[in-house]
PDB file of N, CA and C in Angstrom:
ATOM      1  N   UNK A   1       0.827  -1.187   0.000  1.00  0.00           N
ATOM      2  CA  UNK A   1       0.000   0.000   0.000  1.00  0.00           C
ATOM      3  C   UNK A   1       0.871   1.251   0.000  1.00  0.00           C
ATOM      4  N   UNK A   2       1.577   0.959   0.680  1.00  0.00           N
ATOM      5  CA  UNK A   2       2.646   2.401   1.163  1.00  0.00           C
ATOM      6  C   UNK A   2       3.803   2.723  -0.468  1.00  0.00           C
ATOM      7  N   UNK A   3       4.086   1.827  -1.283  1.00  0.00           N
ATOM      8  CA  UNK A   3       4.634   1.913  -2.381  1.00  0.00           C
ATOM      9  C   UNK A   3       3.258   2.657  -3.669  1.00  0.00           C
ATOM     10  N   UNK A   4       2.142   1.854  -3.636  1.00  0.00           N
ATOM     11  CA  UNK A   4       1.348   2.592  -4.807  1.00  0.00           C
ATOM     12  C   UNK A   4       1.051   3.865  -4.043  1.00  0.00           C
ATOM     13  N   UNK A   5       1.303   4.480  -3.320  1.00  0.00           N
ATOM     14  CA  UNK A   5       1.022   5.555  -2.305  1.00  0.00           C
ATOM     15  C   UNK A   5       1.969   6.911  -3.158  1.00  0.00           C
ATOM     16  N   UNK A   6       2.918   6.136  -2.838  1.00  0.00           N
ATOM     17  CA  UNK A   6       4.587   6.667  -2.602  1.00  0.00           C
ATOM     18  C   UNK A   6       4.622   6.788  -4.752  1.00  0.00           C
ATOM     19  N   UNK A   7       4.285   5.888  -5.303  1.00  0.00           N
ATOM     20  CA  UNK A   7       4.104   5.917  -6.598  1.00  0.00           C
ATOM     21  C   UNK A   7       3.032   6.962  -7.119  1.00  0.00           C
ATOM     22  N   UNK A   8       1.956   6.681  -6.921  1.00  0.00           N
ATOM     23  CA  UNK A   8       0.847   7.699  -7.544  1.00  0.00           C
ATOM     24  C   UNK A   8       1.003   9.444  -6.576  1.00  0.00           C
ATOM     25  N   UNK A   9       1.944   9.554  -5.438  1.00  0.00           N
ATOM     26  CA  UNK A   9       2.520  10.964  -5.121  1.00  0.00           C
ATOM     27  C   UNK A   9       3.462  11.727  -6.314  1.00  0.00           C
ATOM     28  N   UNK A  10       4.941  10.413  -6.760  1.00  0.00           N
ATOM     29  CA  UNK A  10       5.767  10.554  -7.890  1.00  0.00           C
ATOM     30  C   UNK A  10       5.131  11.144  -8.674  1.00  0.00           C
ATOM     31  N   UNK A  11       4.056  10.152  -9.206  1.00  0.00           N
ATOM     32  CA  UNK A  11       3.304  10.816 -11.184  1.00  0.00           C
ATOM     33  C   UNK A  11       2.440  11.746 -10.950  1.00  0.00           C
ATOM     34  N   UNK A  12       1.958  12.496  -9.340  1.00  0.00           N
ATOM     35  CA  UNK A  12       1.318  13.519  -9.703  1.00  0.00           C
ATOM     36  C   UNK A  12       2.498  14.851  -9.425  1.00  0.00           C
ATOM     37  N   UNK A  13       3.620  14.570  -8.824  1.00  0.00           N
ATOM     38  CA  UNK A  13       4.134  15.491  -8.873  1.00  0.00           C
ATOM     39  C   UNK A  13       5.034  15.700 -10.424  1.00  0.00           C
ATOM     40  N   UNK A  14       5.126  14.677 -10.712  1.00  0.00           N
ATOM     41  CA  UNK A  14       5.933  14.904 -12.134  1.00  0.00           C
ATOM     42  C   UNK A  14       5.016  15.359 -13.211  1.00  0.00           C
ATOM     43  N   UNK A  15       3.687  15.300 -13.098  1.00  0.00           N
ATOM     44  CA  UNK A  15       2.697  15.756 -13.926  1.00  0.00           C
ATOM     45  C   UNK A  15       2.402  17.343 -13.169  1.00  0.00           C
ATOM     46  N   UNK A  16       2.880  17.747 -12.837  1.00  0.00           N
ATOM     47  CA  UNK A  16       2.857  18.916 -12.107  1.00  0.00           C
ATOM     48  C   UNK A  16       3.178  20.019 -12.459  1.00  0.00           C
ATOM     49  N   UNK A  17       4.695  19.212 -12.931  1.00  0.00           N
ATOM     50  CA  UNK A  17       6.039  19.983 -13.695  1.00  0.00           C
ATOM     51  C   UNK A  17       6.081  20.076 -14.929  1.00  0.00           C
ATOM     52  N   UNK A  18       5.204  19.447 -15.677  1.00  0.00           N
ATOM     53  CA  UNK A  18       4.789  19.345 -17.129  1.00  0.00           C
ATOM     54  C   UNK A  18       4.741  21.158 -16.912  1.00  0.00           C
ATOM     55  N   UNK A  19       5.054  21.436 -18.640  1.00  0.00           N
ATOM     56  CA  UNK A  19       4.958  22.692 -19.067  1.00  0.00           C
ATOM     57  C   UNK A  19       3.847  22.770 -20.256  1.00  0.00           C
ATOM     58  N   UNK A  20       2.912  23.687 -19.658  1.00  0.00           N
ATOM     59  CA  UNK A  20       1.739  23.874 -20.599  1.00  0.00           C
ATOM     60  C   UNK A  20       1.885  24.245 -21.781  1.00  0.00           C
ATOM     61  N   UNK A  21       1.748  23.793 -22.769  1.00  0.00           N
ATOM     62  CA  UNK A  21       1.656  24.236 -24.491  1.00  0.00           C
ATOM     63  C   UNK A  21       1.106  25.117 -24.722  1.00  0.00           C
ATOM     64  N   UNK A  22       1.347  25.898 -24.732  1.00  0.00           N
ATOM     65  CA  UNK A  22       0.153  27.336 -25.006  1.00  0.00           C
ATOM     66  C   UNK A  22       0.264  27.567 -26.697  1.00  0.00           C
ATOM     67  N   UNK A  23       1.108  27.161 -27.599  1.00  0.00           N
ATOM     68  CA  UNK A  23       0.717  27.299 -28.988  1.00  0.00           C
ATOM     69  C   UNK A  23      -0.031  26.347 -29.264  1.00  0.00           C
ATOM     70  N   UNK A  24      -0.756  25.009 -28.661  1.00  0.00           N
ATOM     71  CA  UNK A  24      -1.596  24.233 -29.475  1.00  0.00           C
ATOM     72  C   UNK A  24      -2.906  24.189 -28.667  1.00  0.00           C
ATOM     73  N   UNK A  25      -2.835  25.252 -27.502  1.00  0.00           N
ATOM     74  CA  UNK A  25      -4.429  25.618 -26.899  1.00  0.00           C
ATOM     75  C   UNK A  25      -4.845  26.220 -27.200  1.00  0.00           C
ATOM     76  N   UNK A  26      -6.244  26.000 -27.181  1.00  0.00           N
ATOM     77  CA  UNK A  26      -7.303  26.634 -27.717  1.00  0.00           C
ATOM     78  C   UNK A  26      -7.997  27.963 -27.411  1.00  0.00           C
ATOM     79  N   UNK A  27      -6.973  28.436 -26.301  1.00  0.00           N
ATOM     80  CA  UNK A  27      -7.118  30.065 -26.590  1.00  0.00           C
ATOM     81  C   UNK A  27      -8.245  30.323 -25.793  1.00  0.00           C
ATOM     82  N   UNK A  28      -9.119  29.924 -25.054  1.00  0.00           N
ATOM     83  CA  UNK A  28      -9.929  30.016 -24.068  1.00  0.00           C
ATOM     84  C   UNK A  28     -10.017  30.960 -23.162  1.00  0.00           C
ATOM     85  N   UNK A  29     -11.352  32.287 -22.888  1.00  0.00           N
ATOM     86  CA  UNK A  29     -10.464  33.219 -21.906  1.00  0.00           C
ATOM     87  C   UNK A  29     -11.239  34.565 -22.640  1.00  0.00           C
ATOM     88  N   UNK A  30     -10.706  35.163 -22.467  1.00  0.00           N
ATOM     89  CA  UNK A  30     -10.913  37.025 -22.716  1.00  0.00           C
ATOM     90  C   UNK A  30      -9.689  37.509 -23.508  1.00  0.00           C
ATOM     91  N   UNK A  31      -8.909  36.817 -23.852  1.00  0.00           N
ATOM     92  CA  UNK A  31      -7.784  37.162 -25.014  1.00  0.00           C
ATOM     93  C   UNK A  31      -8.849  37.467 -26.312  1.00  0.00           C
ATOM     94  N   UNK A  32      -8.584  38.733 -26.935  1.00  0.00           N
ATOM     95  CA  UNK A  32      -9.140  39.742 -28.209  1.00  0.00           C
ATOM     96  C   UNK A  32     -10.409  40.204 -28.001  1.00  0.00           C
ATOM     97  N   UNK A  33     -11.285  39.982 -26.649  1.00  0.00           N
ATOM     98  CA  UNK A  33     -12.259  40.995 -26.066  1.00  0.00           C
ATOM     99  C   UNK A  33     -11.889  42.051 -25.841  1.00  0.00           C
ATOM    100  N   UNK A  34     -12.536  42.885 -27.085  1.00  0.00           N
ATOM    101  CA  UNK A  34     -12.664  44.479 -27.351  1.00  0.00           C
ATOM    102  C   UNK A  34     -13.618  45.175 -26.011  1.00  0.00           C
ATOM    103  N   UNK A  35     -13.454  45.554 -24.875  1.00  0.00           N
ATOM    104  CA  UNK A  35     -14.688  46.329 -23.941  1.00  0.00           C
ATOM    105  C   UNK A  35     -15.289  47.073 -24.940  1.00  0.00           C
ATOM    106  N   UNK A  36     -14.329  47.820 -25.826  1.00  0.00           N
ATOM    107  CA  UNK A  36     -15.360  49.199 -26.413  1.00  0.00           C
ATOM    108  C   UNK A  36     -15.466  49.382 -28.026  1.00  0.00           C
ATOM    109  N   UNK A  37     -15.589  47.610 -27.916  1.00  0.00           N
ATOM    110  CA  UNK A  37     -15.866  47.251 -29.489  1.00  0.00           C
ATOM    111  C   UNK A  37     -16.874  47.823 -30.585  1.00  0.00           C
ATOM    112  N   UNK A  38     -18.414  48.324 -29.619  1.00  0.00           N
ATOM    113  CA  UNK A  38     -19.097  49.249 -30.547  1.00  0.00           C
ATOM    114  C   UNK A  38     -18.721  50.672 -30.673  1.00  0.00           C
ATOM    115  N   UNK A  39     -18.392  51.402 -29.672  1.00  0.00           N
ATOM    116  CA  UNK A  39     -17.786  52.960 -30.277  1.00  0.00           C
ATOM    117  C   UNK A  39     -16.242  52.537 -31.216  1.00  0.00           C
ATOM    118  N   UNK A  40     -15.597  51.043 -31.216  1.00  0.00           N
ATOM    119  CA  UNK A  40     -14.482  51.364 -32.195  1.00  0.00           C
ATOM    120  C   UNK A  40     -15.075  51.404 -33.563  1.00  0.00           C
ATOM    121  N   UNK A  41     -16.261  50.668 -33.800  1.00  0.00           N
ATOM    122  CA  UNK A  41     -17.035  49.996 -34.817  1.00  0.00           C
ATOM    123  C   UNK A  41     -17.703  51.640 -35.440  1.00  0.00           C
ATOM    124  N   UNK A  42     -18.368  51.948 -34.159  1.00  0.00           N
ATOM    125  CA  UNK A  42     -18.767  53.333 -34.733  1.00  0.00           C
ATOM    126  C   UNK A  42     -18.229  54.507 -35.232  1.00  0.00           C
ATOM    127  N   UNK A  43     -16.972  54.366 -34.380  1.00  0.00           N
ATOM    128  CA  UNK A  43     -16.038  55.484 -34.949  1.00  0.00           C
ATOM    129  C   UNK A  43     -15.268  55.081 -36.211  1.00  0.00           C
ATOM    130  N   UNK A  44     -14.787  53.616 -37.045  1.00  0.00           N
ATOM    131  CA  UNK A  44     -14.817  54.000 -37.888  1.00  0.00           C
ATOM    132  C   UNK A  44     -15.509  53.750 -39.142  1.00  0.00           C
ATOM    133  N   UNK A  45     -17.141  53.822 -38.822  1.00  0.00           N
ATOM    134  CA  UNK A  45     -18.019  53.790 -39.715  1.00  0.00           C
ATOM    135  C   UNK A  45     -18.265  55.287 -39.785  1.00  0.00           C
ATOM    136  N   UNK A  46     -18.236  56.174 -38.982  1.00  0.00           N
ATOM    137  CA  UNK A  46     -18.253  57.335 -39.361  1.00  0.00           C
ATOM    138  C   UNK A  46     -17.131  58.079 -40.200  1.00  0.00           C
ATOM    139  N   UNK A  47     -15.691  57.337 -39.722  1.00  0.00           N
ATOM    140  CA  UNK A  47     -14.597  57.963 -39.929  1.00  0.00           C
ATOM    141  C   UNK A  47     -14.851  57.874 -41.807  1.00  0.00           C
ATOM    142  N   UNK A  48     -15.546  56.278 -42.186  1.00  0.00           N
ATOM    143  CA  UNK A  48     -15.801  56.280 -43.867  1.00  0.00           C
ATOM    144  C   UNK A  48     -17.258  57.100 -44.185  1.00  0.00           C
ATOM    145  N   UNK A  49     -17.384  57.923 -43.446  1.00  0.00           N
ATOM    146  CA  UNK A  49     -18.645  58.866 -44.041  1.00  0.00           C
ATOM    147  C   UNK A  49     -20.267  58.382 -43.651  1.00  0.00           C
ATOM    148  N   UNK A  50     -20.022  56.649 -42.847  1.00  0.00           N
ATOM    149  CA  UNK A  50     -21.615  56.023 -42.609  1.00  0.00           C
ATOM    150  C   UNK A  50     -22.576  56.774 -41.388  1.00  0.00           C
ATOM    151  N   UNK A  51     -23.121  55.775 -41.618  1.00  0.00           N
ATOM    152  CA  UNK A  51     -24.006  56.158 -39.789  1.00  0.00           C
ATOM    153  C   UNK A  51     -23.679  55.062 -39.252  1.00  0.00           C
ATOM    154  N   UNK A  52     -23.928  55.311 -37.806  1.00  0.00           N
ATOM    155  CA  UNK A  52     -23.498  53.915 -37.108  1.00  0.00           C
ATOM    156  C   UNK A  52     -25.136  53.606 -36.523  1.00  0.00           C
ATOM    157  N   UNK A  53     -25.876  52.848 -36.578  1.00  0.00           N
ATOM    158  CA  UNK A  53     -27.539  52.571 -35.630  1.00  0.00           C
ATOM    159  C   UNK A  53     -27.708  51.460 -36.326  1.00  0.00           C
ATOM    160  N   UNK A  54     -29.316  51.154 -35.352  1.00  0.00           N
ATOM    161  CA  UNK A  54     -30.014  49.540 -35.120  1.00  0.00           C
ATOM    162  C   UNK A  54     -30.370  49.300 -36.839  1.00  0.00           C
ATOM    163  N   UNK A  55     -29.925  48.121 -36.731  1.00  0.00           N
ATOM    164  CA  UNK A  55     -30.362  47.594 -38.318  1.00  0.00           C
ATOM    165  C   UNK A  55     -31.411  46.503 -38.581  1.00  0.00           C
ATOM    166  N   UNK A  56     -31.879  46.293 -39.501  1.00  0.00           N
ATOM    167  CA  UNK A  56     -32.678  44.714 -39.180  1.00  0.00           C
ATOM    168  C   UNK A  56     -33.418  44.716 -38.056  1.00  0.00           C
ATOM    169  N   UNK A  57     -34.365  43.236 -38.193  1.00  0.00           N
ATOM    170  CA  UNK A  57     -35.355  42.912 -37.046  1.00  0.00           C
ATOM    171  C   UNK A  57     -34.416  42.720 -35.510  1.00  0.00           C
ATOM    172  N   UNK A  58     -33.524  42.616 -35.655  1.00  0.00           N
ATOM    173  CA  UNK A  58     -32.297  42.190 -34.737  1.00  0.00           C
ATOM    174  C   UNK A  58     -32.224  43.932 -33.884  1.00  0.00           C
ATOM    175  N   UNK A  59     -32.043  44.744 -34.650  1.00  0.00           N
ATOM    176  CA  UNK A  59     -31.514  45.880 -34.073  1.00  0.00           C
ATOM    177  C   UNK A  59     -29.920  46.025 -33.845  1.00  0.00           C
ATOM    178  N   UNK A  60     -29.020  45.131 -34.593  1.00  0.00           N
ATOM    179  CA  UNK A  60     -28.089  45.251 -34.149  1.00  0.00           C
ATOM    180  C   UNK A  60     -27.113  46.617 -34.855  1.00  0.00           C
ATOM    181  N   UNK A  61     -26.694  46.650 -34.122  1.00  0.00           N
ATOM    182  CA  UNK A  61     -25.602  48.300 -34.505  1.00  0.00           C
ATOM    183  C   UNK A  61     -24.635  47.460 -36.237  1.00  0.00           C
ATOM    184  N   UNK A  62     -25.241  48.409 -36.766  1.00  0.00           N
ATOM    185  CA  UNK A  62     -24.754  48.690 -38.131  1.00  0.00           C
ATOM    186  C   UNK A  62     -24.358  49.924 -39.013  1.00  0.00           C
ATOM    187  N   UNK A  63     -23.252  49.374 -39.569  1.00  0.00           N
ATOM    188  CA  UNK A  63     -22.517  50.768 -40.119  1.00  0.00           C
ATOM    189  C   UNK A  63     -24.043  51.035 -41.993  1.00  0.00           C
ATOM    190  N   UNK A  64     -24.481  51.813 -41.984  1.00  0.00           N
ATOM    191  CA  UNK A  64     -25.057  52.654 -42.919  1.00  0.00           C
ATOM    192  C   UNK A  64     -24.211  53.204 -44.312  1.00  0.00           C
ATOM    193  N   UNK A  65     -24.201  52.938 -45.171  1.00  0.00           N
ATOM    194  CA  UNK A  65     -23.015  53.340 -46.203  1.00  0.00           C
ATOM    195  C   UNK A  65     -23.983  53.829 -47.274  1.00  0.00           C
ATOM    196  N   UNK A  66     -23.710  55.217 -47.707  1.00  0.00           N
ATOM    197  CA  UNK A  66     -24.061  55.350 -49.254  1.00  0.00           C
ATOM    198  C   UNK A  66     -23.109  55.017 -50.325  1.00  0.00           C
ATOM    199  N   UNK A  67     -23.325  53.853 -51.418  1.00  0.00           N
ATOM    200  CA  UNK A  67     -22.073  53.491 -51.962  1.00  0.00           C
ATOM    201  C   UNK A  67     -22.217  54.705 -53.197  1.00  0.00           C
ATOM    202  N   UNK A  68     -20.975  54.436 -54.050  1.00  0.00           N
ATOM    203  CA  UNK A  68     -20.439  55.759 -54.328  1.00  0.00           C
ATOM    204  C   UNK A  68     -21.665  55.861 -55.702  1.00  0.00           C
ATOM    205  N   UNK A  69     -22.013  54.652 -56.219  1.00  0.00           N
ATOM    206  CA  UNK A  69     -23.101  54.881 -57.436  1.00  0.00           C
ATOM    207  C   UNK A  69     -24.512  54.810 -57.431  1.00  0.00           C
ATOM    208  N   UNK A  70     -24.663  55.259 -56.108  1.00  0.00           N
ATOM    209  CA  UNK A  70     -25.718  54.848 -55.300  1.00  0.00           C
ATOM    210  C   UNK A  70     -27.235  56.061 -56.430  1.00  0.00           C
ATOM    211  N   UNK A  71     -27.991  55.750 -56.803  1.00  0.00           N
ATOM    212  CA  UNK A  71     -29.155  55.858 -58.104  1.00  0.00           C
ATOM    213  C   UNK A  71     -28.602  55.777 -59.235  1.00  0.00           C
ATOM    214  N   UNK A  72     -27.638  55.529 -59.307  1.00  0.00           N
ATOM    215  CA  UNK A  72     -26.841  55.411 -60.940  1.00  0.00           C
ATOM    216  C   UNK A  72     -27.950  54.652 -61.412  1.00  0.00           C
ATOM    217  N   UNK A  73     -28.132  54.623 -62.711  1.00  0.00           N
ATOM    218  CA  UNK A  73     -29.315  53.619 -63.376  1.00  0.00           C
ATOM    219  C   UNK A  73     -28.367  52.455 -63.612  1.00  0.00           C
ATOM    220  N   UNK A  74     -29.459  50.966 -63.888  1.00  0.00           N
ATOM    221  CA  UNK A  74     -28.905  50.116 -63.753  1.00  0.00           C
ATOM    222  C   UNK A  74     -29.977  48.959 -64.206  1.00  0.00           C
ATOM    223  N   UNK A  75     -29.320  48.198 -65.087  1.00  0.00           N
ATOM    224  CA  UNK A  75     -30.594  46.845 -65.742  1.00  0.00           C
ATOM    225  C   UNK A  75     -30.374  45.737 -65.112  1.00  0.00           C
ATOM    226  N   UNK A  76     -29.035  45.356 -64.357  1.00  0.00           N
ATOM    227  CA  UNK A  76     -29.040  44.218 -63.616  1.00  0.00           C
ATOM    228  C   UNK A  76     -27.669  44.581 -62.174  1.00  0.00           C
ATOM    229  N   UNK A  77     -28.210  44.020 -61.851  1.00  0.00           N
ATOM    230  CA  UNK A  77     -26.980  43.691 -60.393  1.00  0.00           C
ATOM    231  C   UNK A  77     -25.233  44.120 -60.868  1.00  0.00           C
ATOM    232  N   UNK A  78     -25.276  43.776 -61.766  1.00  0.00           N
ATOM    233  CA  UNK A  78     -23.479  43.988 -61.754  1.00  0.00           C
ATOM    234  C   UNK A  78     -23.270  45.141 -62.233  1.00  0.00           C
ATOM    235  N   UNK A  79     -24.346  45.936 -62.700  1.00  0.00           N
ATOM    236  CA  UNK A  79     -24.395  47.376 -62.787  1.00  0.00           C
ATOM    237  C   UNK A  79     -23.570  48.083 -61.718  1.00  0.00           C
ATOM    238  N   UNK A  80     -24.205  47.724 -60.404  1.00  0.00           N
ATOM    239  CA  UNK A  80     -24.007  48.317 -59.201  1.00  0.00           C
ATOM    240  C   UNK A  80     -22.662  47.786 -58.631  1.00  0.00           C
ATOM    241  N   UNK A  81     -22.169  48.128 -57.795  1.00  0.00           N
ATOM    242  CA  UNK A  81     -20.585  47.841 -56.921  1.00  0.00           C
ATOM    243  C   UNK A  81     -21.469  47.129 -55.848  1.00  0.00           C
ATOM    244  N   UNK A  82     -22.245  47.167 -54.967  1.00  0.00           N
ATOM    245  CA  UNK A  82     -23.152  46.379 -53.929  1.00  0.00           C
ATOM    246  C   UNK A  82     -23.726  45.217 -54.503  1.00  0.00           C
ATOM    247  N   UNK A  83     -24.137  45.258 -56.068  1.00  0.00           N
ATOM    248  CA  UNK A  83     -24.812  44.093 -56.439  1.00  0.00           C
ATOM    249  C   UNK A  83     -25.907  44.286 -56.121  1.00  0.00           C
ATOM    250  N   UNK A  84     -26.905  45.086 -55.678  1.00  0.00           N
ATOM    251  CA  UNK A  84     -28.299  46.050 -55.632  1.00  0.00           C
ATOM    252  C   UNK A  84     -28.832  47.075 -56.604  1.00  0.00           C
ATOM    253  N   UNK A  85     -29.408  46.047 -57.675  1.00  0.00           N
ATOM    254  CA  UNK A  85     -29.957  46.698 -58.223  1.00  0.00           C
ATOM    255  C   UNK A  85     -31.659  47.206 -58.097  1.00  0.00           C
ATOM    256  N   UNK A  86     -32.101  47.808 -57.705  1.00  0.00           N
ATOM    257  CA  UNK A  86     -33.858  48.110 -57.240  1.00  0.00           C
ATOM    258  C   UNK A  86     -34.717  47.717 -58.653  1.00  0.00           C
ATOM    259  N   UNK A  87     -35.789  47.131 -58.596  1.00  0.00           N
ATOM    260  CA  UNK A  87     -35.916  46.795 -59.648  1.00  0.00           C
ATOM    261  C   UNK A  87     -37.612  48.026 -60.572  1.00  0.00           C
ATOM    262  N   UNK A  88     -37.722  48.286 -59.241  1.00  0.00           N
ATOM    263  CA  UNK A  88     -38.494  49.717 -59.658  1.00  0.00           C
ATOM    264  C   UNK A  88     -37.612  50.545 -60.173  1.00  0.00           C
ATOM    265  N   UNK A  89     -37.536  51.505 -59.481  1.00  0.00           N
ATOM    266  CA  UNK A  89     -36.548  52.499 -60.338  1.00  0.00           C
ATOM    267  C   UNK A  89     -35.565  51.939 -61.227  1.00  0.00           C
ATOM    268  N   UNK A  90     -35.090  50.744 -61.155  1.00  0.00           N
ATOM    269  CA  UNK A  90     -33.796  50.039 -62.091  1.00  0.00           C
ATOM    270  C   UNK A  90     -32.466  51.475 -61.627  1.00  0.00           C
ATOM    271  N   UNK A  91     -32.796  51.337 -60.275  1.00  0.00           N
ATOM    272  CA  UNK A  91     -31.274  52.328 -60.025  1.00  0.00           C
ATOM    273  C   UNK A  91     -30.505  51.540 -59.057  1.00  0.00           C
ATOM    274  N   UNK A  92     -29.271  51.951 -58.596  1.00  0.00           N
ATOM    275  CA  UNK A  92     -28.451  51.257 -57.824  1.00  0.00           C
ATOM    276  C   UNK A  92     -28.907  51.943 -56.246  1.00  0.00           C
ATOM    277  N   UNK A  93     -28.854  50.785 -55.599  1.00  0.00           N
ATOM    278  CA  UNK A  93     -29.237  51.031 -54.048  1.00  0.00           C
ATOM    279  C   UNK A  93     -28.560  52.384 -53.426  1.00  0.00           C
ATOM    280  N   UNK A  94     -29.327  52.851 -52.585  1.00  0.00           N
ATOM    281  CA  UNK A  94     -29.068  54.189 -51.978  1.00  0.00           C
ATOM    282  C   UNK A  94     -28.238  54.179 -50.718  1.00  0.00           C
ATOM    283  N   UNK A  95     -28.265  52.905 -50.512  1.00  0.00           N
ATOM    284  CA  UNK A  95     -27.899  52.717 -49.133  1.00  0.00           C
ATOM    285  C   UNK A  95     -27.198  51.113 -49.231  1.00  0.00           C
ATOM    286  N   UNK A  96     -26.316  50.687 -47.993  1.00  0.00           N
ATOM    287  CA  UNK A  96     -25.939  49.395 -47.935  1.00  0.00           C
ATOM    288  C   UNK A  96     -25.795  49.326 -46.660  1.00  0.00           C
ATOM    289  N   UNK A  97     -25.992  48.360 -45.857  1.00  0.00           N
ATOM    290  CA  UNK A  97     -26.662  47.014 -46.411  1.00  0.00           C
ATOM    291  C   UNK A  97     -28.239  47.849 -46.972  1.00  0.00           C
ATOM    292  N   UNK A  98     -28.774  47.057 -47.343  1.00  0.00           N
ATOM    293  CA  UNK A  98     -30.308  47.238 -47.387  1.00  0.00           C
ATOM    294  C   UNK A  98     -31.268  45.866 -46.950  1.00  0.00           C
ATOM    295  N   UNK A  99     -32.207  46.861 -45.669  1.00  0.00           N
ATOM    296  CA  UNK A  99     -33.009  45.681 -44.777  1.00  0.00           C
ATOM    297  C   UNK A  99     -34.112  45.353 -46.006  1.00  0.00           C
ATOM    298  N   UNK A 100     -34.756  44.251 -45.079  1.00  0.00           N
ATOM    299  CA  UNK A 100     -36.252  44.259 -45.424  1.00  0.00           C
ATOM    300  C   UNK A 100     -36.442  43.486 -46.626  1.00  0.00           C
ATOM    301  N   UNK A 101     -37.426  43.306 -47.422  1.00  0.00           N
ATOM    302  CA  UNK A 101     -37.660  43.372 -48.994  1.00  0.00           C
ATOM    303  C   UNK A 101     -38.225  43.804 -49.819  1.00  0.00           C
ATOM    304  N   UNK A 102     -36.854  43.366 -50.943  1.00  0.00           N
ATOM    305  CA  UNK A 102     -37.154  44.809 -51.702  1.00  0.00           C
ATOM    306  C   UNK A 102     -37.222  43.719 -53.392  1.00  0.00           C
ATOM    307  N   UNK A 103     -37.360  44.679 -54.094  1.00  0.00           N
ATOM    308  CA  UNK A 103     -37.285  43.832 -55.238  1.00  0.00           C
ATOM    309  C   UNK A 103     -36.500  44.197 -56.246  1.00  0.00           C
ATOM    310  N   UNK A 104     -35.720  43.430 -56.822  1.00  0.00           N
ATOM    311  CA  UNK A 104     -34.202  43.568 -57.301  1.00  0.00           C
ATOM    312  C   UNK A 104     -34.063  42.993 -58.780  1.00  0.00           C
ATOM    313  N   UNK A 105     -33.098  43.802 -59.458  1.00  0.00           N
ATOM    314  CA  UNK A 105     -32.550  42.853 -60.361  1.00  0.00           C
ATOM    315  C   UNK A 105     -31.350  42.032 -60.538  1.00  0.00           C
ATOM    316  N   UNK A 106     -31.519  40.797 -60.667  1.00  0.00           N
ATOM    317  CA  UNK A 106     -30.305  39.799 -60.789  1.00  0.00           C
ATOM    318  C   UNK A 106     -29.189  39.885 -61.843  1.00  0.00           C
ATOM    319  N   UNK A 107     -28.443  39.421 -62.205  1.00  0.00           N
ATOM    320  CA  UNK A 107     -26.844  39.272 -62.503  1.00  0.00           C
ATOM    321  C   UNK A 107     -27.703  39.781 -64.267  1.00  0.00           C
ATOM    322  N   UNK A 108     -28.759  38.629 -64.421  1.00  0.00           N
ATOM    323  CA  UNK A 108     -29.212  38.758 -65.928  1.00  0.00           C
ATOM    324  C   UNK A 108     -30.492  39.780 -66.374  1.00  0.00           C
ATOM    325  N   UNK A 109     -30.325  40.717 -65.204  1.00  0.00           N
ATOM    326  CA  UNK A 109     -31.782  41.595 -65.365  1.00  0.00           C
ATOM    327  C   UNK A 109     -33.033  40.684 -64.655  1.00  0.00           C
ATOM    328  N   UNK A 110     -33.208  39.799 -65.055  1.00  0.00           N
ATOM    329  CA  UNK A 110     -34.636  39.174 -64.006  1.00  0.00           C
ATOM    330  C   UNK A 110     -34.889  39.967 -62.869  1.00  0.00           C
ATOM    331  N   UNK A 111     -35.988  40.027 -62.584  1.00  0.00           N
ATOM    332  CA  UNK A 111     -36.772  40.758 -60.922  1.00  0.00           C
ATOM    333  C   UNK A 111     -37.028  39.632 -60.161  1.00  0.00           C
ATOM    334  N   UNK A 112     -36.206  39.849 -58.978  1.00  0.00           N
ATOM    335  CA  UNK A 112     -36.399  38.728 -57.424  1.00  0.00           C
ATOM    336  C   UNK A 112     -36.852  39.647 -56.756  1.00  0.00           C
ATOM    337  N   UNK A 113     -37.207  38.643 -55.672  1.00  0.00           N
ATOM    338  CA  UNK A 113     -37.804  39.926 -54.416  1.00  0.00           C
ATOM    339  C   UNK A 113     -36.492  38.956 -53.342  1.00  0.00           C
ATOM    340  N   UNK A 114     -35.939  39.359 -52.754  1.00  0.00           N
ATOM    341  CA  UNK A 114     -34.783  39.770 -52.112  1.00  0.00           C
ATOM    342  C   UNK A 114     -35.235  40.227 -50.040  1.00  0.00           C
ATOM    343  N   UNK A 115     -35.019  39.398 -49.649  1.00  0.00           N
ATOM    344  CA  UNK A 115     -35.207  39.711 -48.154  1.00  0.00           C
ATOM    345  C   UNK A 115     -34.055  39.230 -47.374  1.00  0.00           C
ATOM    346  N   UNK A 116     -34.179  40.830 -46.769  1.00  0.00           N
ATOM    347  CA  UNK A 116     -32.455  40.607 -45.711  1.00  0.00           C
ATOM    348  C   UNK A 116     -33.197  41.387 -44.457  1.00  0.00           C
ATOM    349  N   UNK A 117     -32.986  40.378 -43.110  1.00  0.00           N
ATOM    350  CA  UNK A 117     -32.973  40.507 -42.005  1.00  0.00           C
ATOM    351  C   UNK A 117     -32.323  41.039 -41.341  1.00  0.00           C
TER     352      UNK A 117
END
């Protein structure tokens, strides 16, 4: 008794002394938690000219962008730099992202109706 004693003391102290691998762990923890991740987000969605507010059914904080060809006319999607083409007006989206649905033209001109949450 007094030897598996005296043995299983050995392998926990030598397992003791083991040196932790920290390049093949999995990183577990608060390592790259931003505290003030939405004013960095906001500041530089403003810094590119957006708005920063609630988007979608979600409400989540989203940067607002007018892209640069934003009513340019347009017969299909690749017209546009967003790939939003409106399929009423046939102009390029005013805004990006764009919520809701809307109805669009595709790569070949066709009209989809298009819903983003």
């Amino acid at each position: 008794m007094r030897r598996i004693l005296l043995g299983f003391l050995v392998c926990v102290s030598l397992a003791a002394c083991q040196a932790e691998d920290t390049e093949t762990s999995p990183g577990y923890g608060l390592e790259g938690y931003d505290p003030n991740a939405v004013e960095t987000q906001k500041t530089a969605c403003e810094a590119r000219g957006g708005t920063f507010g609630p988007g979608g059914l979600g409400g989540f904080m989203t940067c607002f962008e007018s892209p640069e060809d934003a009513g340019k006319r347009c017969t299909k999607s690749t017209d546009c730099s967003t790939g939003s083409c409106l399929a009423r007006s046939q102009s390029c989206a005013p805004i990006t992202p764009l919520f809701g649905c809307n109805e669009m033209l595709d790569a070949e001109g066709r009209r989809v109706s298009l819903c983003v949450d």
